[in-house]
N, C-alpha and C. Protein backbone atom coordinates (compact mmCIF):
# COMPACT_ATOMS: atom_id res chain seq x y z
N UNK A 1 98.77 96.75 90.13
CA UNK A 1 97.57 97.32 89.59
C UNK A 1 97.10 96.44 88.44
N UNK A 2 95.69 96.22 88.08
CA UNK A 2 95.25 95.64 87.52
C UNK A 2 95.76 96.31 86.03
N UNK A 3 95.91 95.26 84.70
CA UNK A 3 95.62 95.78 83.63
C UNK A 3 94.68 96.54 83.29
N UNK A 4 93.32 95.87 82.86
CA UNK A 4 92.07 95.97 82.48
C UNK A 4 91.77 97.16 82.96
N UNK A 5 92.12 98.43 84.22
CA UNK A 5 91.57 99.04 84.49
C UNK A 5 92.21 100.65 84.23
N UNK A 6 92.03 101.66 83.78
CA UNK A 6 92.32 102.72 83.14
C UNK A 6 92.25 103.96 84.22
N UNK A 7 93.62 104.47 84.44
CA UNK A 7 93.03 105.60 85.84
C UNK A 7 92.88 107.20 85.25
N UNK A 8 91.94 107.47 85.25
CA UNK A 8 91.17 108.62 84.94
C UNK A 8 91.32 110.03 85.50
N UNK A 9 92.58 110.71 85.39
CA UNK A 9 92.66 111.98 86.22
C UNK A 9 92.98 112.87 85.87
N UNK A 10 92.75 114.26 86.15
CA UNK A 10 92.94 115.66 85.04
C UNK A 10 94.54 116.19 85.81
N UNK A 11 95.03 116.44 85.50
CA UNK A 11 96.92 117.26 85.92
C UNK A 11 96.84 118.47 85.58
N UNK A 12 97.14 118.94 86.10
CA UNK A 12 96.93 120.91 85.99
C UNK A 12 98.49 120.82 84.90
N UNK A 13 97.96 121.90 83.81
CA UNK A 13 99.06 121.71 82.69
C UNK A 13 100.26 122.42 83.16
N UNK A 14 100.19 123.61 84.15
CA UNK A 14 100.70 124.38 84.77
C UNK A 14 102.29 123.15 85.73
N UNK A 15 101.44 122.17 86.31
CA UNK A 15 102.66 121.33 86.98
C UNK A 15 103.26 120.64 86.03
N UNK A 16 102.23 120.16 85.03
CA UNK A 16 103.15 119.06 83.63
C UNK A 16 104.72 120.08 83.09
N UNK A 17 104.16 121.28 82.66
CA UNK A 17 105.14 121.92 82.03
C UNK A 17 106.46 122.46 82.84
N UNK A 18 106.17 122.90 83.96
CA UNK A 18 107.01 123.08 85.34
C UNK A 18 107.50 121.81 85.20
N UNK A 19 107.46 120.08 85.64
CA UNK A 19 107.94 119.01 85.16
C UNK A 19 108.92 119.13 83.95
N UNK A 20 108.18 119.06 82.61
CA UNK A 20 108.98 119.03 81.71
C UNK A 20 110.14 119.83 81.84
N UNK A 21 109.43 121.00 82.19
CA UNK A 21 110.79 122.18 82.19
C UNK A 21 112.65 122.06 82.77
N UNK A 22 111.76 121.38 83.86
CA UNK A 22 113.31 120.69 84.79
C UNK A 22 113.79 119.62 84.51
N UNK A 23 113.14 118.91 83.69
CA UNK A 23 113.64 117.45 83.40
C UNK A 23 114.63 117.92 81.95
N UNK A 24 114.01 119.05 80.92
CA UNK A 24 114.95 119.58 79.71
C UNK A 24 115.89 120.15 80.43
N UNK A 25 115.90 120.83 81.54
CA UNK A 25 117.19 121.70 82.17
C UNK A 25 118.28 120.26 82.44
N UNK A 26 117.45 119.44 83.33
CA UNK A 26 118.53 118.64 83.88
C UNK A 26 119.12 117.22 82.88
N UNK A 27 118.25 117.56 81.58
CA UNK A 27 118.87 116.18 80.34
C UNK A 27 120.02 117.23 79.96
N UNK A 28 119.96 118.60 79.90
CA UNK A 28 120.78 119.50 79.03
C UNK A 28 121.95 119.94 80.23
N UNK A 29 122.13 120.13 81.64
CA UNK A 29 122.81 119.77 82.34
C UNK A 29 123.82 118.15 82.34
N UNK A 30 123.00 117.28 82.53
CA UNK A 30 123.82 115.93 82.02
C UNK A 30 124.91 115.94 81.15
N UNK A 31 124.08 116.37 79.81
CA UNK A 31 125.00 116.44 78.55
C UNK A 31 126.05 117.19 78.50
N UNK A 32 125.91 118.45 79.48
CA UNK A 32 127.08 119.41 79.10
C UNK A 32 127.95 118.44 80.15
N UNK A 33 127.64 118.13 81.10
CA UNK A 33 128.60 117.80 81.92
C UNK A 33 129.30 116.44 82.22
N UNK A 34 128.70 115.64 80.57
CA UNK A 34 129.00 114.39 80.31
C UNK A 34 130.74 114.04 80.35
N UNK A 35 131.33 115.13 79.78
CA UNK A 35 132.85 114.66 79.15
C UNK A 35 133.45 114.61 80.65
N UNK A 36 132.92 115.44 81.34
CA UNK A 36 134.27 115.52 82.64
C UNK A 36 133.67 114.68 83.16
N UNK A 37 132.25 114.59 83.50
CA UNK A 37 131.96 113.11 84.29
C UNK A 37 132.69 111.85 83.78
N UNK A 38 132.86 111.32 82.60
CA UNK A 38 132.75 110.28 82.17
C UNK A 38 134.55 110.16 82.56
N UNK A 39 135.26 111.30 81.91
CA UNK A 39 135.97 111.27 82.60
C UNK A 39 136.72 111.07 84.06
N UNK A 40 135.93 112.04 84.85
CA UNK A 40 136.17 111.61 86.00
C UNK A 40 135.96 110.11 87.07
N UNK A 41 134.67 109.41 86.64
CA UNK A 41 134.60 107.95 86.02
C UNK A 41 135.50 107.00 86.03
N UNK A 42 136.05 107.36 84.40
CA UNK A 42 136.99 106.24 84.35
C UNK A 42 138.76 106.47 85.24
N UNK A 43 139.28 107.84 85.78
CA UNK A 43 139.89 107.75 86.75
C UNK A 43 139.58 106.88 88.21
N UNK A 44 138.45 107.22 87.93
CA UNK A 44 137.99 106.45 89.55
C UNK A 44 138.02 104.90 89.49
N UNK A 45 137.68 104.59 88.00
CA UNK A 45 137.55 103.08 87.93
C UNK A 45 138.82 102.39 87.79
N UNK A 46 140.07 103.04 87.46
CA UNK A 46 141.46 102.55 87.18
C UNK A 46 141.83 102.79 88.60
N UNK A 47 141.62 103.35 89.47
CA UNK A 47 141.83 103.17 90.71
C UNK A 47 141.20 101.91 91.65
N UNK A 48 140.11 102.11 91.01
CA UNK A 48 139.25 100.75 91.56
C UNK A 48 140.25 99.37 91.22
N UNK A 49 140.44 99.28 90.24
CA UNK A 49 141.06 98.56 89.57
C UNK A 49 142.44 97.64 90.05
N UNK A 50 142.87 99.16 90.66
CA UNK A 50 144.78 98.79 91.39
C UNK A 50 143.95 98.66 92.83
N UNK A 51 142.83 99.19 93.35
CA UNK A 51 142.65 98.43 94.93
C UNK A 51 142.36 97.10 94.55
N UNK A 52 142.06 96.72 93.94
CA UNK A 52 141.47 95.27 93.77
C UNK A 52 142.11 94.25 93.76
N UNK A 53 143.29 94.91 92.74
CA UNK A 53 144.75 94.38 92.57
C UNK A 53 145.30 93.72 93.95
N UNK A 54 145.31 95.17 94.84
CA UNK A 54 146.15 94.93 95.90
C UNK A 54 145.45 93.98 97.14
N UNK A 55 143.86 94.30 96.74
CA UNK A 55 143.11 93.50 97.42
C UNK A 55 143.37 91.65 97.63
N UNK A 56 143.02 91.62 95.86
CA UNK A 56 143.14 90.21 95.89
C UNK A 56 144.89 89.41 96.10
N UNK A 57 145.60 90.01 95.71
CA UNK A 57 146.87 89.98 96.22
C UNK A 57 147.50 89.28 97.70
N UNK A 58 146.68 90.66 98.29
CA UNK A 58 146.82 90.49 99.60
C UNK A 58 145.99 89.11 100.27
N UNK A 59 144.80 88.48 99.85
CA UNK A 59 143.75 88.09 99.94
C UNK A 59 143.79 86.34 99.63
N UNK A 60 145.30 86.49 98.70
CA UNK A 60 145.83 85.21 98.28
C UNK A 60 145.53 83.97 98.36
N UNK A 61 145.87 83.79 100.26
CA UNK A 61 146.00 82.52 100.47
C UNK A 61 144.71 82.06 101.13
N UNK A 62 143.35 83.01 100.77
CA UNK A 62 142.51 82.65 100.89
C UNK A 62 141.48 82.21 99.32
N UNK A 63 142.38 82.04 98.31
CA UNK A 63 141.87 81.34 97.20
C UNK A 63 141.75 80.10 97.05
N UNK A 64 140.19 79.90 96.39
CA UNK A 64 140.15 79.13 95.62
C UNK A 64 140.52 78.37 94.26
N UNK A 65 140.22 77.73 93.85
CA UNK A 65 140.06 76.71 92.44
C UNK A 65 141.66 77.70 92.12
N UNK A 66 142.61 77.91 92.33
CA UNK A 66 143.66 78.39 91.43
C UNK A 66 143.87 77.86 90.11
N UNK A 67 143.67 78.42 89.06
CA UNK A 67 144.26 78.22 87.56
C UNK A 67 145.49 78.78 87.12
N UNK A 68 146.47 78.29 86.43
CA UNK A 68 147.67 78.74 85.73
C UNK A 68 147.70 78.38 84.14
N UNK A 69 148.16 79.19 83.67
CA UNK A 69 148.46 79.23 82.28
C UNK A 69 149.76 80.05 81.68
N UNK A 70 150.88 79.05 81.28
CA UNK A 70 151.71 79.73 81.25
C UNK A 70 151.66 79.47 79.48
N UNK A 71 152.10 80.92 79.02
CA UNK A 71 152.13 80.37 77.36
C UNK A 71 153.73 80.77 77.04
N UNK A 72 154.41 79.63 76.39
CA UNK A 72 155.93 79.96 76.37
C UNK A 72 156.00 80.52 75.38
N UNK A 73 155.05 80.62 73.83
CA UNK A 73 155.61 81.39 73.29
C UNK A 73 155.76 82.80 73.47
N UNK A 74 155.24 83.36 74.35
CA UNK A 74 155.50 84.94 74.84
C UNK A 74 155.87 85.44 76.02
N UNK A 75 155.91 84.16 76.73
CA UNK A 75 156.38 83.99 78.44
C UNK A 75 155.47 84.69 79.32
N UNK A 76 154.10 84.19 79.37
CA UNK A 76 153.31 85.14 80.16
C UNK A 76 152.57 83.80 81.08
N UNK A 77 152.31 84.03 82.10
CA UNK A 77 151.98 83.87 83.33
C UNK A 77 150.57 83.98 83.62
N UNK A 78 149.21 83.36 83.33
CA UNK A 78 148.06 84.17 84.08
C UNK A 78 147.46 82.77 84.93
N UNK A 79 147.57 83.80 85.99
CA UNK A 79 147.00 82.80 87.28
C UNK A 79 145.61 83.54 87.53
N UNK A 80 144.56 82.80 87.11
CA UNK A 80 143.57 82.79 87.38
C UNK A 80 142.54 82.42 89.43
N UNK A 81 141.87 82.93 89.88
CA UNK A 81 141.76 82.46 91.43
C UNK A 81 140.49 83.38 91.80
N UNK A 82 139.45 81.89 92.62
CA UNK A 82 138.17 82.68 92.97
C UNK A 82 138.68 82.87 94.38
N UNK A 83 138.31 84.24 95.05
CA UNK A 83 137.93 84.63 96.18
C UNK A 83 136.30 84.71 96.52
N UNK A 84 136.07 83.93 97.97
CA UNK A 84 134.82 84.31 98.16
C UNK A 84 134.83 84.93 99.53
N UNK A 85 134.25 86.18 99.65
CA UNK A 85 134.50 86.92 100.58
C UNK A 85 132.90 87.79 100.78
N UNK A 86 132.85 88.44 102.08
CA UNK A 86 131.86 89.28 101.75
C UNK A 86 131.66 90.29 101.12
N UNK A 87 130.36 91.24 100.40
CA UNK A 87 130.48 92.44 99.99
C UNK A 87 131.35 93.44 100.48
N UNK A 88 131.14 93.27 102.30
CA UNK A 88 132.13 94.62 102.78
C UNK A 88 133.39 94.71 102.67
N UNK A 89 134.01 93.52 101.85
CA UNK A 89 135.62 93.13 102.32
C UNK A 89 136.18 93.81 100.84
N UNK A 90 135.02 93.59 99.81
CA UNK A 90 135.49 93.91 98.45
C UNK A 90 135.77 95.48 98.68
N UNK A 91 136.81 96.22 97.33
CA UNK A 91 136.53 97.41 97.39
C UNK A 91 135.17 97.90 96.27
N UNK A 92 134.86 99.18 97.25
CA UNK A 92 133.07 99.31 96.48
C UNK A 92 133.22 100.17 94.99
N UNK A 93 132.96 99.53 94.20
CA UNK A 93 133.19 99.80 92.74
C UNK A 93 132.14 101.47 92.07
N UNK A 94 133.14 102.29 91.76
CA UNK A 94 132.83 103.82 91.22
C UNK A 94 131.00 103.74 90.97
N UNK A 95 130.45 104.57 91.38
CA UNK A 95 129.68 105.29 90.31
C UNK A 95 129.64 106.08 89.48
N UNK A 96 128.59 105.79 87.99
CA UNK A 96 128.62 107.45 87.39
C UNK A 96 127.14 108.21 87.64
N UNK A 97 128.32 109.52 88.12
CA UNK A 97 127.62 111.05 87.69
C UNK A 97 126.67 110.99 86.66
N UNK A 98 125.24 111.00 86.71
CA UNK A 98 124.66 111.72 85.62
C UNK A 98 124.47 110.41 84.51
N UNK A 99 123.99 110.71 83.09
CA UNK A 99 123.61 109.71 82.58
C UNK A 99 124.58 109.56 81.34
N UNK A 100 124.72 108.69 80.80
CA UNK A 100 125.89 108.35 79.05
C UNK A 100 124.77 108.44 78.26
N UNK A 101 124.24 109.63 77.41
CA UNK A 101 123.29 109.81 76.48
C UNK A 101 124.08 109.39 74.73
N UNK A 102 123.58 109.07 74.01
CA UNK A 102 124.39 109.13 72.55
C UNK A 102 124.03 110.43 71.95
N UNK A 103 124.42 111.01 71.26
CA UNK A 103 124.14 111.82 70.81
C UNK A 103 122.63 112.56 70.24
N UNK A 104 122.34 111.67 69.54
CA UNK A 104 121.53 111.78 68.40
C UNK A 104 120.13 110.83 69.43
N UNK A 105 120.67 110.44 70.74
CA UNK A 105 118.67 110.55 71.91
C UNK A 105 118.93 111.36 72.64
N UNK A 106 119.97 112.01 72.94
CA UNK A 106 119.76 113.20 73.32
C UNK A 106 119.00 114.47 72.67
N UNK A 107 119.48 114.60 70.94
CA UNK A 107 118.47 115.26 70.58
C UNK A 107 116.79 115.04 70.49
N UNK A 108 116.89 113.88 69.80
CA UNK A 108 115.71 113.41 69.82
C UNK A 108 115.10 113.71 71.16
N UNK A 109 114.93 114.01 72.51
CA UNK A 109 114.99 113.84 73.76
C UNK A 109 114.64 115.31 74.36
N UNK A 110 115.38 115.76 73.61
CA UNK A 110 115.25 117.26 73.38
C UNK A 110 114.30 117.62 72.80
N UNK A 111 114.53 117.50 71.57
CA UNK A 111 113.03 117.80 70.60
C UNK A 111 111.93 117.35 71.04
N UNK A 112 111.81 116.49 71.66
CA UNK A 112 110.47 115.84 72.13
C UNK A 112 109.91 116.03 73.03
N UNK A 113 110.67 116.66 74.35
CA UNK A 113 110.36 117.57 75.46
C UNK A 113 109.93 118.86 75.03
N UNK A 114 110.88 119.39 74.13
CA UNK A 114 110.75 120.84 74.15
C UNK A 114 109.01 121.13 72.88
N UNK A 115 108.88 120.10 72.26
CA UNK A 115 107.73 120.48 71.34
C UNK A 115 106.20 119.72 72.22
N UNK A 116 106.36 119.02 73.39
CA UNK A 116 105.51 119.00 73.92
C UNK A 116 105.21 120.19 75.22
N UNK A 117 106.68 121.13 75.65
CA UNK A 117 106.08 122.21 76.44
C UNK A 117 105.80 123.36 75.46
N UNK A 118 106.05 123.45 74.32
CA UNK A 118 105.49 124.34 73.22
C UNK A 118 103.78 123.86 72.94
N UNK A 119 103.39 122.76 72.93
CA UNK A 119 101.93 122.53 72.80
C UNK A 119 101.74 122.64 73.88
N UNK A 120 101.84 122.15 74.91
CA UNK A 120 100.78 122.50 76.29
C UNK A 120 100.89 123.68 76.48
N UNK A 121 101.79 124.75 76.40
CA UNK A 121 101.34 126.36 76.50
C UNK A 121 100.44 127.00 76.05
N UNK A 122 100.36 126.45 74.44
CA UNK A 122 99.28 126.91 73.41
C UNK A 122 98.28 126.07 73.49
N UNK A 123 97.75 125.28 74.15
CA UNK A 123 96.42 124.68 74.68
C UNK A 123 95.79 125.89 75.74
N UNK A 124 94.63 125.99 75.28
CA UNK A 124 93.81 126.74 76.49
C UNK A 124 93.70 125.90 77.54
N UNK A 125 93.06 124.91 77.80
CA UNK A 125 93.10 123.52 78.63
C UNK A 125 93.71 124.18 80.18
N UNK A 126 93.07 124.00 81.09
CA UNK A 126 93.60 124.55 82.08
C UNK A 126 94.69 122.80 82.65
N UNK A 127 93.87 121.94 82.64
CA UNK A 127 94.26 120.42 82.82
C UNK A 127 94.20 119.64 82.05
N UNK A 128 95.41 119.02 81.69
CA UNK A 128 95.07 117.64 80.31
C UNK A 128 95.15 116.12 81.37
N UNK A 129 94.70 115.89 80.26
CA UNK A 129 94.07 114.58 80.63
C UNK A 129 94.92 113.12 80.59
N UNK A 130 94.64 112.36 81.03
CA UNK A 130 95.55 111.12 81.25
C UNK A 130 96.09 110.75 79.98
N UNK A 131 95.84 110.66 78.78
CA UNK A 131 96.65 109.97 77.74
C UNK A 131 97.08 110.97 76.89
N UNK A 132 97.23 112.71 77.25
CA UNK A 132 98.37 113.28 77.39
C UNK A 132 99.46 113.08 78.12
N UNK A 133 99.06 112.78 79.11
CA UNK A 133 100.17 112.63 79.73
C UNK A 133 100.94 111.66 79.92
N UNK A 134 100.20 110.60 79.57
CA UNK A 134 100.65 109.10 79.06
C UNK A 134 101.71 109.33 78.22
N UNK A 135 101.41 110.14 76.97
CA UNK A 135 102.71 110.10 75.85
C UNK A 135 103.75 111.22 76.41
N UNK A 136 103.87 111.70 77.43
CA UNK A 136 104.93 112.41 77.88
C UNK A 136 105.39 112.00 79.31
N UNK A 137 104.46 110.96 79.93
CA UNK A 137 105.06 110.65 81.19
C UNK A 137 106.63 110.06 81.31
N UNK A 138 107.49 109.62 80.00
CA UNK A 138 108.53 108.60 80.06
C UNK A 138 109.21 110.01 80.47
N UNK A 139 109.03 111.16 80.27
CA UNK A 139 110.45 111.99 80.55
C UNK A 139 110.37 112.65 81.97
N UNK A 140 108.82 112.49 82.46
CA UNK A 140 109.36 112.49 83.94
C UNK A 140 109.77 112.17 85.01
């Protein structure tokens, strides 16, 4: 879409606030359900972790460029080694549940949803207009 050109359209305030409404339910859903997600997360990713292990392991004697580094003063061993393989061969690395908010944009986030469906109620305005909705479109 062009810059220069400005799109001009009325939104029934009735759907904006219905919008907002579910987007504050589901930032305030997220948050409560941040700790066990994040948790549950990083179990999944320490698992990821030991397939990968066993992956590249197994996967050995199909390495490349091998590096070694042995350091005697602590007697440690790291053998460095590229595998190039396809996506499907890798194991497919965790997703997270839901979003990692900080604290303090979550409120902010909050407050800023919740005091823009407090003004569009108390607008008579049956439809607001595009650069209302401009400053509230990021939360939908």
């Amino acid at each position: 879409m062009a810059r220069g050109k400005a799109i001009s359209v009325k939104i029934r305030k009735e759907k904006v606030i219905n919008a907002l409404e579910v987007k504050l339910a589901t930032v305030k859903t997220d948050k409560a359900n941040e700790k066990v997600n994040e948790e549950k997360y990083e179990r999944e990713v320490e698992k990821w972790k030991e397939e990968l292990v066993k992956f590249a392991t197994a996967n050995f004697a199909k390495a490349k460029d091998v590096r070694t580094n042995y350091r005697s003063w602590n007697n440690t061993l790291n053998i460095d080694f590229d595998l190039t393989l396809s996506d499907k061969d890798i194991p497919k690395e965790p997703e997270r549940e839901g979003n990692v908010m900080r604290d303090h944009e979550y409120k902010d986030m909050v407050e800023e949803i919740e005091n823009a469906i407090r003004i569009l109620q108390m607008s008579d305005e049956e439809v607001i207009n595009t650069s209302t909705y401009n400053s509230i479109a990021r939360y939908l």
